[in-house]
N, C-alpha and C. Protein backbone atom coordinates (compact mmCIF):
# COMPACT_ATOMS: atom_id res chain seq x y z
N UNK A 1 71.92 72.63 351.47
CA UNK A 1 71.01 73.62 352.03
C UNK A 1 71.72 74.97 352.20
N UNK A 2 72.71 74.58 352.71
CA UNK A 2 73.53 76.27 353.03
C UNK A 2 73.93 76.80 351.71
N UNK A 3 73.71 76.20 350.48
CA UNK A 3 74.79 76.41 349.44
C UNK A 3 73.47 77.64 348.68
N UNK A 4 72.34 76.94 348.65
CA UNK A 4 71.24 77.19 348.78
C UNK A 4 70.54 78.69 348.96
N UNK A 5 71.16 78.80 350.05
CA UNK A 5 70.79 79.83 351.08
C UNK A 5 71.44 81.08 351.19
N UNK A 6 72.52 80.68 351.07
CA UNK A 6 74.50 81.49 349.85
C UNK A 6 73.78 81.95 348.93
N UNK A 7 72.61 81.08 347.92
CA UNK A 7 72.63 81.75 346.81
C UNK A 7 71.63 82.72 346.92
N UNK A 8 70.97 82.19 347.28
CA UNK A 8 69.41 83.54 347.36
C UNK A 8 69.62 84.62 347.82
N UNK A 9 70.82 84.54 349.03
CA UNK A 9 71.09 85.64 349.58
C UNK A 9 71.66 86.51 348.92
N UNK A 10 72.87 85.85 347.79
CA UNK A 10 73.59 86.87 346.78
C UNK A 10 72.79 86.98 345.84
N UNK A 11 71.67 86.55 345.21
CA UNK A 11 70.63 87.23 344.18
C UNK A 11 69.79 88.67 345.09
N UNK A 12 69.75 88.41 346.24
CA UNK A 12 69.16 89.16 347.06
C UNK A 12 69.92 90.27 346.83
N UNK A 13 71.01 90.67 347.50
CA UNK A 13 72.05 91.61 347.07
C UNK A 13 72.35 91.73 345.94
N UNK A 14 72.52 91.44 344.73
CA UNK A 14 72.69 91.84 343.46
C UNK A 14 71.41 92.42 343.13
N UNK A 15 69.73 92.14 343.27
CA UNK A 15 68.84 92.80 342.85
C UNK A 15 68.73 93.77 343.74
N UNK A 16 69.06 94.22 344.95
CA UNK A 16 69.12 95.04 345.70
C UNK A 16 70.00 95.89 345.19
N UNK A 17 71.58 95.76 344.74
CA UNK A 17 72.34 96.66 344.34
C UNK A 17 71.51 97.27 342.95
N UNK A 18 71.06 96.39 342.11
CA UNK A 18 70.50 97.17 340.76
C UNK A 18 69.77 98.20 341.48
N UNK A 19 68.82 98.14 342.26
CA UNK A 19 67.72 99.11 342.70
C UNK A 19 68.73 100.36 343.01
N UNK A 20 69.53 100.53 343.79
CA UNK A 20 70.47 101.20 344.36
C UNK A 20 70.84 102.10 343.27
N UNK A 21 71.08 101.41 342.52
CA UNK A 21 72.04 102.41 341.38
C UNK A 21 71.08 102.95 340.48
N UNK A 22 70.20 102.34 340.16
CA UNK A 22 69.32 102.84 339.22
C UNK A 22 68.39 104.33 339.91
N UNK A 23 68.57 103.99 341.37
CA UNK A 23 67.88 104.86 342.02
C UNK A 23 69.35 106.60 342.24
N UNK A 24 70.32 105.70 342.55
CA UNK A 24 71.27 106.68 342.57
C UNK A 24 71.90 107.62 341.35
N UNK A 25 71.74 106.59 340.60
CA UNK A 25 72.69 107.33 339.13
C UNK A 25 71.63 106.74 337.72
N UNK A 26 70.68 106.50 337.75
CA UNK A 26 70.02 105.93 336.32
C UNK A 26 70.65 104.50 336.05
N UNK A 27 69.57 104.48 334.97
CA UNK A 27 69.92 103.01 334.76
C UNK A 27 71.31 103.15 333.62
N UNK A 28 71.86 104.09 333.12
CA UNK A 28 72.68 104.12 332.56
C UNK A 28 74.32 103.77 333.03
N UNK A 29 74.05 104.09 334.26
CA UNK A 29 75.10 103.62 335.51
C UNK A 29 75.46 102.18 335.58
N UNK A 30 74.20 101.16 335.34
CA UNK A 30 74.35 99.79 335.88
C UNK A 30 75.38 99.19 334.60
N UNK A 31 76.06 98.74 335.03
CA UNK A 31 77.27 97.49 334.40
C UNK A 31 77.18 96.76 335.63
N UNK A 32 78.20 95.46 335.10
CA UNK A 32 78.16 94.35 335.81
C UNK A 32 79.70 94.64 336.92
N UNK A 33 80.56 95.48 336.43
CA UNK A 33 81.24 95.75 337.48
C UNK A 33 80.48 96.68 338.80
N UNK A 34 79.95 97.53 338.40
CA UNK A 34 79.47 98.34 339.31
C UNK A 34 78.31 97.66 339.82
N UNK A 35 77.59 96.58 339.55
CA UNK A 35 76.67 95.74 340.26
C UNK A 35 77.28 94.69 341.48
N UNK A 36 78.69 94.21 340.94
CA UNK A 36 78.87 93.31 341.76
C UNK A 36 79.71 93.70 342.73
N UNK A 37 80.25 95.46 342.38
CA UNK A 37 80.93 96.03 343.83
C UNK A 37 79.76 96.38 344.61
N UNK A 38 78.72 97.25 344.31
CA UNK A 38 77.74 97.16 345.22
C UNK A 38 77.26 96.50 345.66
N UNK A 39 77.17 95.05 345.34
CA UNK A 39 76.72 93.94 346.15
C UNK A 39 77.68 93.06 347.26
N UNK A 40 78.81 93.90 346.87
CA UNK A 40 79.61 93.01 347.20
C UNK A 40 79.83 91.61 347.15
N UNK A 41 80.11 91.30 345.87
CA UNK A 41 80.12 89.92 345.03
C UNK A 41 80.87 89.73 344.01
N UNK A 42 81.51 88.86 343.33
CA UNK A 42 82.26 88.97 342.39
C UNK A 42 81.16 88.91 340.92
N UNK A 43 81.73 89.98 340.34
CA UNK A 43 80.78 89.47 338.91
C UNK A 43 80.38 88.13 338.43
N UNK A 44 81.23 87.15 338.39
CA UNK A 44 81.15 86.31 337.80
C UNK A 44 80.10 85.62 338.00
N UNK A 45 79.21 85.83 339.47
CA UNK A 45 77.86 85.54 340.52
C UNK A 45 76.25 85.77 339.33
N UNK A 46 76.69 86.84 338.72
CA UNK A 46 75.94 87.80 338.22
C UNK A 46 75.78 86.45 336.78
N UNK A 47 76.53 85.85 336.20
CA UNK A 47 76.42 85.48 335.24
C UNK A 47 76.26 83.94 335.81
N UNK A 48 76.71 83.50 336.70
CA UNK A 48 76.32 82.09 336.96
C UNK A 48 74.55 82.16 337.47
N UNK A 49 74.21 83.18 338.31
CA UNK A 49 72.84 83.17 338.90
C UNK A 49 72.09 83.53 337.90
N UNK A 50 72.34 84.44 336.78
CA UNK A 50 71.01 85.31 336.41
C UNK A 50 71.54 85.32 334.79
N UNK A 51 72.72 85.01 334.20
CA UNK A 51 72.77 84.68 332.89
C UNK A 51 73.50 85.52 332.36
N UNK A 52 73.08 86.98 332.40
CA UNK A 52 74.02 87.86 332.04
C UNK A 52 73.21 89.16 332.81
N UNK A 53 74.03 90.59 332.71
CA UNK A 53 73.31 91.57 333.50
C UNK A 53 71.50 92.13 333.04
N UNK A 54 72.12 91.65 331.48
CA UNK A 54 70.10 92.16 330.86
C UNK A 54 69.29 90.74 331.93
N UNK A 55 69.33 90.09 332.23
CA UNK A 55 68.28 89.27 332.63
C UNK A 55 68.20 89.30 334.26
N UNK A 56 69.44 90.22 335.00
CA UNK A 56 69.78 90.38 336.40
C UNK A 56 68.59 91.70 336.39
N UNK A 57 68.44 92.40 335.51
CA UNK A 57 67.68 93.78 335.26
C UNK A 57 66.43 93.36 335.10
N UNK A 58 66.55 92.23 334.39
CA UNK A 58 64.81 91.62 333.71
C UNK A 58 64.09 91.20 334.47
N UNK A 59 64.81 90.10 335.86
CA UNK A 59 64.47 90.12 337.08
C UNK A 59 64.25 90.59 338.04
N UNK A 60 64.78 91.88 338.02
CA UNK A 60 64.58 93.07 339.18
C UNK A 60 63.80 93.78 338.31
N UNK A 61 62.90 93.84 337.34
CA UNK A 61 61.69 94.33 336.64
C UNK A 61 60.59 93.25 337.41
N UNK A 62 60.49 92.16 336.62
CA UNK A 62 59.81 90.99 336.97
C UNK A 62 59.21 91.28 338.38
N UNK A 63 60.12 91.24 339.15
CA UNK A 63 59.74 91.32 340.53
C UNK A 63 58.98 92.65 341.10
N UNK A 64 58.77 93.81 340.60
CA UNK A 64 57.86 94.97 341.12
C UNK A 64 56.96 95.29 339.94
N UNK A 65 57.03 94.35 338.77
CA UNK A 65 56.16 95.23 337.67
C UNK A 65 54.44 94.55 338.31
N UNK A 66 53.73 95.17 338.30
CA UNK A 66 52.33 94.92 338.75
C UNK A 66 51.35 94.42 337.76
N UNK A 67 51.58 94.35 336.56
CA UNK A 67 50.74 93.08 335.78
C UNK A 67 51.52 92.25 335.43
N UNK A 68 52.67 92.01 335.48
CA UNK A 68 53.49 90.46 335.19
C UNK A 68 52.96 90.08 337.19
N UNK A 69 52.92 90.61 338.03
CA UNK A 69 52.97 89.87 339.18
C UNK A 69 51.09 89.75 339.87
N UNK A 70 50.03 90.53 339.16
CA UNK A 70 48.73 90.10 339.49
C UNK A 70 48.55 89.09 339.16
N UNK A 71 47.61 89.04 340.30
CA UNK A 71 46.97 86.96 340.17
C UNK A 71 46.08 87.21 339.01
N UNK A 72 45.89 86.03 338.66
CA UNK A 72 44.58 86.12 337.19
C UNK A 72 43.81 85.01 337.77
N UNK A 73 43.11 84.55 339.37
CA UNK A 73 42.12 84.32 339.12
C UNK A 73 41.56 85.34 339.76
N UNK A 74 39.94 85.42 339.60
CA UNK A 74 39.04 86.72 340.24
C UNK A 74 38.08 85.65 340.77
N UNK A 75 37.39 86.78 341.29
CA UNK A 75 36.23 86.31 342.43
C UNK A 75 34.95 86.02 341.32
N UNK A 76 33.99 86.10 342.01
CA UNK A 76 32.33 86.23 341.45
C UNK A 76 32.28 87.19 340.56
N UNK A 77 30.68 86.63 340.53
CA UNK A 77 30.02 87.83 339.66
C UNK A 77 29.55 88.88 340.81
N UNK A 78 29.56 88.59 341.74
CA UNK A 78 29.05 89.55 342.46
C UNK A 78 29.77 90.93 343.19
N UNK A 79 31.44 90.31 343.15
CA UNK A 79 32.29 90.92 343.64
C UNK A 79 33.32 91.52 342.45
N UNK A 80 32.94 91.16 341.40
CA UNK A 80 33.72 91.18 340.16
C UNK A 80 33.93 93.24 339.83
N UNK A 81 32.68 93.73 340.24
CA UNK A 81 32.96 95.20 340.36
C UNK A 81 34.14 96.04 341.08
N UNK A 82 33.84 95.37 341.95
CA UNK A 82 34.59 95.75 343.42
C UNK A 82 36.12 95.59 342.96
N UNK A 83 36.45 94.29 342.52
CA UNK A 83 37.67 93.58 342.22
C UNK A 83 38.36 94.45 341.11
N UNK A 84 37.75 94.68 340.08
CA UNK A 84 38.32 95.24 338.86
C UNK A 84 38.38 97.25 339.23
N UNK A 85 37.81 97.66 339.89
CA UNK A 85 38.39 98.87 340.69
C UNK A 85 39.76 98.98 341.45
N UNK A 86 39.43 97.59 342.31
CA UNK A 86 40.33 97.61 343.19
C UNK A 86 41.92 97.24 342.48
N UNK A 87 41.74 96.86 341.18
CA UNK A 87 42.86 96.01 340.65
C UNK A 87 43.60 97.61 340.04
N UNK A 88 42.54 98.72 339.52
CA UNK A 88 43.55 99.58 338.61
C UNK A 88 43.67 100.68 339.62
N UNK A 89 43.33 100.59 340.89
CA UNK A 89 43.73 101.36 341.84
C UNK A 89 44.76 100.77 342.70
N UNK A 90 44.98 99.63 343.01
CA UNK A 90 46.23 99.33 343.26
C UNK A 90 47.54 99.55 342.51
N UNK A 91 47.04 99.64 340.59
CA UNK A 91 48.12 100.16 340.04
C UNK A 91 48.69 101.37 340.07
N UNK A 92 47.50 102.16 340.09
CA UNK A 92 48.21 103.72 340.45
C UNK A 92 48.68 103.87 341.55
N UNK A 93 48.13 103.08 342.87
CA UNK A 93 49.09 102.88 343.64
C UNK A 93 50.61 102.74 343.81
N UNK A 94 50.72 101.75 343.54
CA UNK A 94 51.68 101.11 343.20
C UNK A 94 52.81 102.06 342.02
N UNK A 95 52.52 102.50 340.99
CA UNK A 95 53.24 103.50 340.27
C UNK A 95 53.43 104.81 340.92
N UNK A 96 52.35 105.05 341.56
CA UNK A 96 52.54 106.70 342.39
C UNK A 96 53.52 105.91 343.88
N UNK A 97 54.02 105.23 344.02
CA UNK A 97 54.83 105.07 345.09
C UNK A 97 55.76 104.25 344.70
N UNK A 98 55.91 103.91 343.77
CA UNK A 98 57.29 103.42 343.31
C UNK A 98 57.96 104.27 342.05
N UNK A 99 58.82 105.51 342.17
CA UNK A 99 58.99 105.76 340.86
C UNK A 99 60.17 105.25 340.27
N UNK A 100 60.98 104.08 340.91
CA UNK A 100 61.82 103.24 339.98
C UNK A 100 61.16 102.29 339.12
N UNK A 101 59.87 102.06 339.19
CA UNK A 101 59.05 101.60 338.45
C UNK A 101 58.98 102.28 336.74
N UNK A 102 58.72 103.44 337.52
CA UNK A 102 58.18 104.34 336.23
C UNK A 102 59.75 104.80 335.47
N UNK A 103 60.86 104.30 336.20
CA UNK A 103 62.10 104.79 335.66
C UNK A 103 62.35 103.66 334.52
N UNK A 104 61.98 101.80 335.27
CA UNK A 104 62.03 101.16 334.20
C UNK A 104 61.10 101.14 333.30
N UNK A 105 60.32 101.68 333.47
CA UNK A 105 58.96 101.62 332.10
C UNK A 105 59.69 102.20 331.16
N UNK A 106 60.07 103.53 331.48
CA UNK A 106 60.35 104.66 330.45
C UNK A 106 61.68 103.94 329.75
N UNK A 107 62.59 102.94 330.71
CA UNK A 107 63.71 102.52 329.99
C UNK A 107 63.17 101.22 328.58
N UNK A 108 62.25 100.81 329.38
CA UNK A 108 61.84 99.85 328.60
C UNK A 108 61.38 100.13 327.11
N UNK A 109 60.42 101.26 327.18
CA UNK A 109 59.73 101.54 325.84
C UNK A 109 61.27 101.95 324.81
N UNK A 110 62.40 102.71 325.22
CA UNK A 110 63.34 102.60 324.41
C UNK A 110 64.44 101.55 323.99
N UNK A 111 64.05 100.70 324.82
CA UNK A 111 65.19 99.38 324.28
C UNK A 111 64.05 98.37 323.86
N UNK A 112 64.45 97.48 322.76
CA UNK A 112 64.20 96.36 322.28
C UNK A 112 65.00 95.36 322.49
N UNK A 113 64.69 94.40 323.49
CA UNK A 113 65.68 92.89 323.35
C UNK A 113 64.97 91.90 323.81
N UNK A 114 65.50 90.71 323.52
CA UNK A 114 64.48 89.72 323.89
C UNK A 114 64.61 89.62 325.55
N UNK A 115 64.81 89.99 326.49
CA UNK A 115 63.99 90.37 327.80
C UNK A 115 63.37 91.06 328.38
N UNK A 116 63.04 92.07 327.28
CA UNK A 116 62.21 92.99 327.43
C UNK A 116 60.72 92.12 326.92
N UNK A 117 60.78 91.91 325.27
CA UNK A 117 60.11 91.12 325.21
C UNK A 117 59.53 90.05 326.42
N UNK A 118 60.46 89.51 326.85
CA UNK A 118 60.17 88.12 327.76
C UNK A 118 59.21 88.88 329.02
N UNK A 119 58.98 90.14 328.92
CA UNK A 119 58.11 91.12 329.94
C UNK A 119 57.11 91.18 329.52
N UNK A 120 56.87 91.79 328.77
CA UNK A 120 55.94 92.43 327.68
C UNK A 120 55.17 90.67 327.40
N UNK A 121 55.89 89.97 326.64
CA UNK A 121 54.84 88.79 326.83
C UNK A 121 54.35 88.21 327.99
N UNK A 122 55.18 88.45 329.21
CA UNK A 122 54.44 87.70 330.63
C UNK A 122 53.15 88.76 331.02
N UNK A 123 53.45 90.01 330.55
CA UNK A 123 52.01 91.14 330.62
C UNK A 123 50.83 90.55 330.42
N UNK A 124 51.35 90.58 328.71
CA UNK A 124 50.01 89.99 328.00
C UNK A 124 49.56 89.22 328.24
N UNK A 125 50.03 87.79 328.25
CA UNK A 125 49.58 86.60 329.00
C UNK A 125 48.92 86.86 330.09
N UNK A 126 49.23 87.48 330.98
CA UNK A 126 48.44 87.93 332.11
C UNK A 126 46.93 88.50 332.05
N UNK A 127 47.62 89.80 331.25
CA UNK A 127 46.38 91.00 330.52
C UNK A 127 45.15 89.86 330.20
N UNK A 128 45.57 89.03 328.78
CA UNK A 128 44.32 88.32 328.33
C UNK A 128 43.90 87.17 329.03
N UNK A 129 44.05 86.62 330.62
CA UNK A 129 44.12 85.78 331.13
C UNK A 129 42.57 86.36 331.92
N UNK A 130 43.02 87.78 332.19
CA UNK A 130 42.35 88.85 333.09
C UNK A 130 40.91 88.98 332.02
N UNK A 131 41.33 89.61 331.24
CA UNK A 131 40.40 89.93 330.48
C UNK A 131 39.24 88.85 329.91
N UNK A 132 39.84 87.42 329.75
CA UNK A 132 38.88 86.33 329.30
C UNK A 132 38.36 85.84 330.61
N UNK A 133 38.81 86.05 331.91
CA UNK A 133 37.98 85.87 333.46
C UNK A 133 36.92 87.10 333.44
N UNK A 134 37.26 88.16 333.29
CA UNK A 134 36.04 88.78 333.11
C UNK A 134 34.99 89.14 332.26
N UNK A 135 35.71 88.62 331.17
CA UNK A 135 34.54 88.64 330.33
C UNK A 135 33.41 87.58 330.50
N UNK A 136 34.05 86.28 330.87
CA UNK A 136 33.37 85.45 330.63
C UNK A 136 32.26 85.17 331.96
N UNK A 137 32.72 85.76 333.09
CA UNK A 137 31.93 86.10 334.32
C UNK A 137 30.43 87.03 334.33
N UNK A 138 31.52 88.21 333.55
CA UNK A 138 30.42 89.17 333.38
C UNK A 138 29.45 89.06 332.10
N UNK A 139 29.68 88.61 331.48
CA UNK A 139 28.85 88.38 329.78
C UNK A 139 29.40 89.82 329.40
N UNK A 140 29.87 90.20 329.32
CA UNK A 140 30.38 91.67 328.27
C UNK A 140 31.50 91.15 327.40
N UNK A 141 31.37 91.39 326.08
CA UNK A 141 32.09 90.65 325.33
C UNK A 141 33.51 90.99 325.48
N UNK A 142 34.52 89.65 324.94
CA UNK A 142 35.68 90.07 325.38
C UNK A 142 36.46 91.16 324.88
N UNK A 143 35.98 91.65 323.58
CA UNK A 143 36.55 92.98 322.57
C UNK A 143 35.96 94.15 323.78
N UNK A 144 35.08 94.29 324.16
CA UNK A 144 34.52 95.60 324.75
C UNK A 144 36.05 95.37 326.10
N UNK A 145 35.99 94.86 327.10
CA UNK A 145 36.79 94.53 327.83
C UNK A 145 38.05 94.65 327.46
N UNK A 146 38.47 94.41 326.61
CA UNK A 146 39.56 94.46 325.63
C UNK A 146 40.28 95.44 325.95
N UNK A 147 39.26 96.40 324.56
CA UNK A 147 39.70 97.50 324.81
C UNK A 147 39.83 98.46 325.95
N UNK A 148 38.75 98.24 326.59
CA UNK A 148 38.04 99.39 327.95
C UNK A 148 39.84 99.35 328.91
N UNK A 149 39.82 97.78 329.15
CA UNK A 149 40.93 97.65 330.08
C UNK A 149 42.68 98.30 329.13
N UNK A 150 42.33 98.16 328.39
CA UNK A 150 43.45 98.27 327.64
C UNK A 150 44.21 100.34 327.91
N UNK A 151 43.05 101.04 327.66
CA UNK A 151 42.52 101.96 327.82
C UNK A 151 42.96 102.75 328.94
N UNK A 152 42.62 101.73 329.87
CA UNK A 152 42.62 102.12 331.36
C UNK A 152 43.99 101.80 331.89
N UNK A 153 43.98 101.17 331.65
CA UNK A 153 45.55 100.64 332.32
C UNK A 153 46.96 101.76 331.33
N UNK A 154 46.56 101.96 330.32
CA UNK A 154 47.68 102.58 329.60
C UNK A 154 47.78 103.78 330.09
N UNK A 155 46.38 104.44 330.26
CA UNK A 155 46.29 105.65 330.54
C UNK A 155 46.67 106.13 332.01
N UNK A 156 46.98 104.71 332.64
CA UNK A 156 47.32 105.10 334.15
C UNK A 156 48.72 105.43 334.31
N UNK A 157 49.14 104.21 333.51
CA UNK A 157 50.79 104.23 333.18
C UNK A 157 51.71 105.40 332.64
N UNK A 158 50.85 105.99 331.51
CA UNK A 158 51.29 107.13 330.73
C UNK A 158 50.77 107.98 331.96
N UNK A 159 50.02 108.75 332.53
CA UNK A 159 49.75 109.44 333.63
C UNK A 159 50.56 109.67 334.67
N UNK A 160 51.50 108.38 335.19
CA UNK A 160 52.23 108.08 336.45
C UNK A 160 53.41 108.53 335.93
N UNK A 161 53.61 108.12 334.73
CA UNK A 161 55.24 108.58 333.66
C UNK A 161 55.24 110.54 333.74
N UNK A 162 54.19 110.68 333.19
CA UNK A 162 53.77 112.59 332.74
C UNK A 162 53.76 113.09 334.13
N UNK A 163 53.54 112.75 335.04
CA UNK A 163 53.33 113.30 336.24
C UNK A 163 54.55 113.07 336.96
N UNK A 164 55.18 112.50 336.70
CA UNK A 164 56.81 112.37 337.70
C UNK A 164 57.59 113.10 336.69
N UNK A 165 57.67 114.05 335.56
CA UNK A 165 58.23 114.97 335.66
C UNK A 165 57.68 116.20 335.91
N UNK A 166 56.29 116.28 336.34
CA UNK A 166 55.82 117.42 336.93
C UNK A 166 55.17 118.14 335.93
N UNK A 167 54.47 117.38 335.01
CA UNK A 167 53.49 118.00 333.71
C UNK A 167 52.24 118.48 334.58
N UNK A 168 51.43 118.83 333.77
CA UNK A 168 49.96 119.19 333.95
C UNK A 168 49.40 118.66 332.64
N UNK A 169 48.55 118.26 332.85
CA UNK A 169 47.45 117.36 331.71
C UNK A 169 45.89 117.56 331.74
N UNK A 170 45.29 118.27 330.54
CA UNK A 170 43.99 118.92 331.06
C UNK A 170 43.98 119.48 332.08
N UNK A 171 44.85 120.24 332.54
CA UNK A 171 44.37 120.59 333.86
C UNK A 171 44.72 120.42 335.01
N UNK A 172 45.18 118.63 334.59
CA UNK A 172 45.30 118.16 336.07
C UNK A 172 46.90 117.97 336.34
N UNK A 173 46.84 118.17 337.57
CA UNK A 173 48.16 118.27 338.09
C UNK A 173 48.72 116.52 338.70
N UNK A 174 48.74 115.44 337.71
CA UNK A 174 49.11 114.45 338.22
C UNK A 174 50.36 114.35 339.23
N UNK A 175 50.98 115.50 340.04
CA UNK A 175 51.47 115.21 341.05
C UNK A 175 51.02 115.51 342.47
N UNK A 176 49.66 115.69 342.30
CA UNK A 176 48.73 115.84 343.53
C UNK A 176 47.87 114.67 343.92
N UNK A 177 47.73 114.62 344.69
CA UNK A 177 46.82 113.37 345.08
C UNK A 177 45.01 113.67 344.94
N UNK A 178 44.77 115.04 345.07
CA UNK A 178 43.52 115.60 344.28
C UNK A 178 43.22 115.17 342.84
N UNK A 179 43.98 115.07 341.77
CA UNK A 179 44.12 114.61 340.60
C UNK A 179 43.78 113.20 340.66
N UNK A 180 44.70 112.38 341.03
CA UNK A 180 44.53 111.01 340.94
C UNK A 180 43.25 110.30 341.88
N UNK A 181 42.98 110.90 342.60
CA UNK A 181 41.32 110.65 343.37
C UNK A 181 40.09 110.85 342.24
N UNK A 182 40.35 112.13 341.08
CA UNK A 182 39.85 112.43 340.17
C UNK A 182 39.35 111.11 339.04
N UNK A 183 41.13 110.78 338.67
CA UNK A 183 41.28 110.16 338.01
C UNK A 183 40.70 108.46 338.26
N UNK A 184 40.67 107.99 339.66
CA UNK A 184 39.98 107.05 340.00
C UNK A 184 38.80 107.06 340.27
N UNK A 185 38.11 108.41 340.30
CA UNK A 185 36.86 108.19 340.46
C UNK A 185 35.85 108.06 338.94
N UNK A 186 36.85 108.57 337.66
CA UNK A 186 36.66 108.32 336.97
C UNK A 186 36.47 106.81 336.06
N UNK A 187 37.40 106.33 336.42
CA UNK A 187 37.69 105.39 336.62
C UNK A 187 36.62 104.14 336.86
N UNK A 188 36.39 104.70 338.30
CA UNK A 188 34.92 103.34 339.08
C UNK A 188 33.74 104.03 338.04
N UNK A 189 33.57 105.44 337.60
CA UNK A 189 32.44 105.60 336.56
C UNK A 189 31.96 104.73 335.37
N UNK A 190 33.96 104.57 334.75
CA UNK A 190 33.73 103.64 333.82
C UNK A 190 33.55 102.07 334.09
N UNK A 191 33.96 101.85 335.50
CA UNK A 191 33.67 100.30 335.15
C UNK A 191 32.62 99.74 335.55
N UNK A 192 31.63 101.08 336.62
CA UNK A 192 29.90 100.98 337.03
C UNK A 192 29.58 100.69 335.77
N UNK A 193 29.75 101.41 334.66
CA UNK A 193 28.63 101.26 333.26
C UNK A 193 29.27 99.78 332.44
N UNK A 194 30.27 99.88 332.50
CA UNK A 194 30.81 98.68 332.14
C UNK A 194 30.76 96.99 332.44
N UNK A 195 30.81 96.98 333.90
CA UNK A 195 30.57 95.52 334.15
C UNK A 195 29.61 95.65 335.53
């Protein structure tokens, strides 16, 4: 039990130190020496708990990315409106208040490896898990849904990315909270006509 308890605690501190550094110096900073002095741990922790440092990173993704961690079951048909608002407004949430989030997105789209992958497929799996619950609730076929969500969700992501360096887009100033009220009200427009 205590051995147990040793360990979670030093995964605890090692995904805590990644956050740290990535937040302090980029993710270009993180090695496995400089992870396991900030955690105060010996490296070698890093490779017995989590495999090597790409999968110590893959896990401290895992754990705040917001469609590898939404539930995929949903409610009714009756609440199914309500729900699917509430789901891509928690994401902009969630991206407009986490921007180590949006630090690993942006890292992500430039590296290719298979734990990135191992993300990207727990998404999808998710994504079409989501998408065949509502389709099949709402009768709107699953291609319309498909795409619509596909759409929506990208465009939130790319939005949260453009706006944390302080762009303007049509107009809008995605680092105001006027904008993104915009942008969600747009949003519930499309999914009133939609489902």
């Amino acid at each position: 039990m205590k051995i147990e308890k040793d360990r979670e605690t030093t995964e605890k501190r090692l995904l805590t130190a990644v956050g740290e550094i990535i937040e302090e110096s980029g993710l270009e900073s993180l090695g496995v020496n400089a992870v396991a002095q900030r955690a105060g741990v010996s490296k070698m922790l890093i490779y017995r708990y989590f495999g090597s440092l790409e999968d110590l990173i893959a896990q401290y993704i895992i754990q705040r990315d917001y469609w590898v961690n939404i539930p995929t079951e949903i409610p009714g048909k009756n609440e199914l409106n309500a729900f699917v608002k509430d789901m891509f407004r928690e994401q902009i949430r969630q991206l407009r208040e986490d921007k180590m989030l949006i630090r690993l997105y942006r890292w992500e789209l430039s590296v290719n490896n298979p734990i990135v992958e191992q993300i990207r497929r727990k998404r999808e799996e998710n994504g079409i898990k989501l998408i065949e619950f509502i389709s099949r609730i709402s009768g709107v076929p699953f291609s319309q849904i498909q795409f619509l969500a596909t759409m929506i969700s990208s465009s939130i992501t790319y939005l949260a990315m453009f706006g944390d360096v302080g762009k303007v887009y049509n107009g809008y100033d995605f680092k105001t909270d006027d904008s993104w009220e915009q942008l969600e009200k747009g949003i519930n427009l499309i999914v009133d006509k939609w489902i």
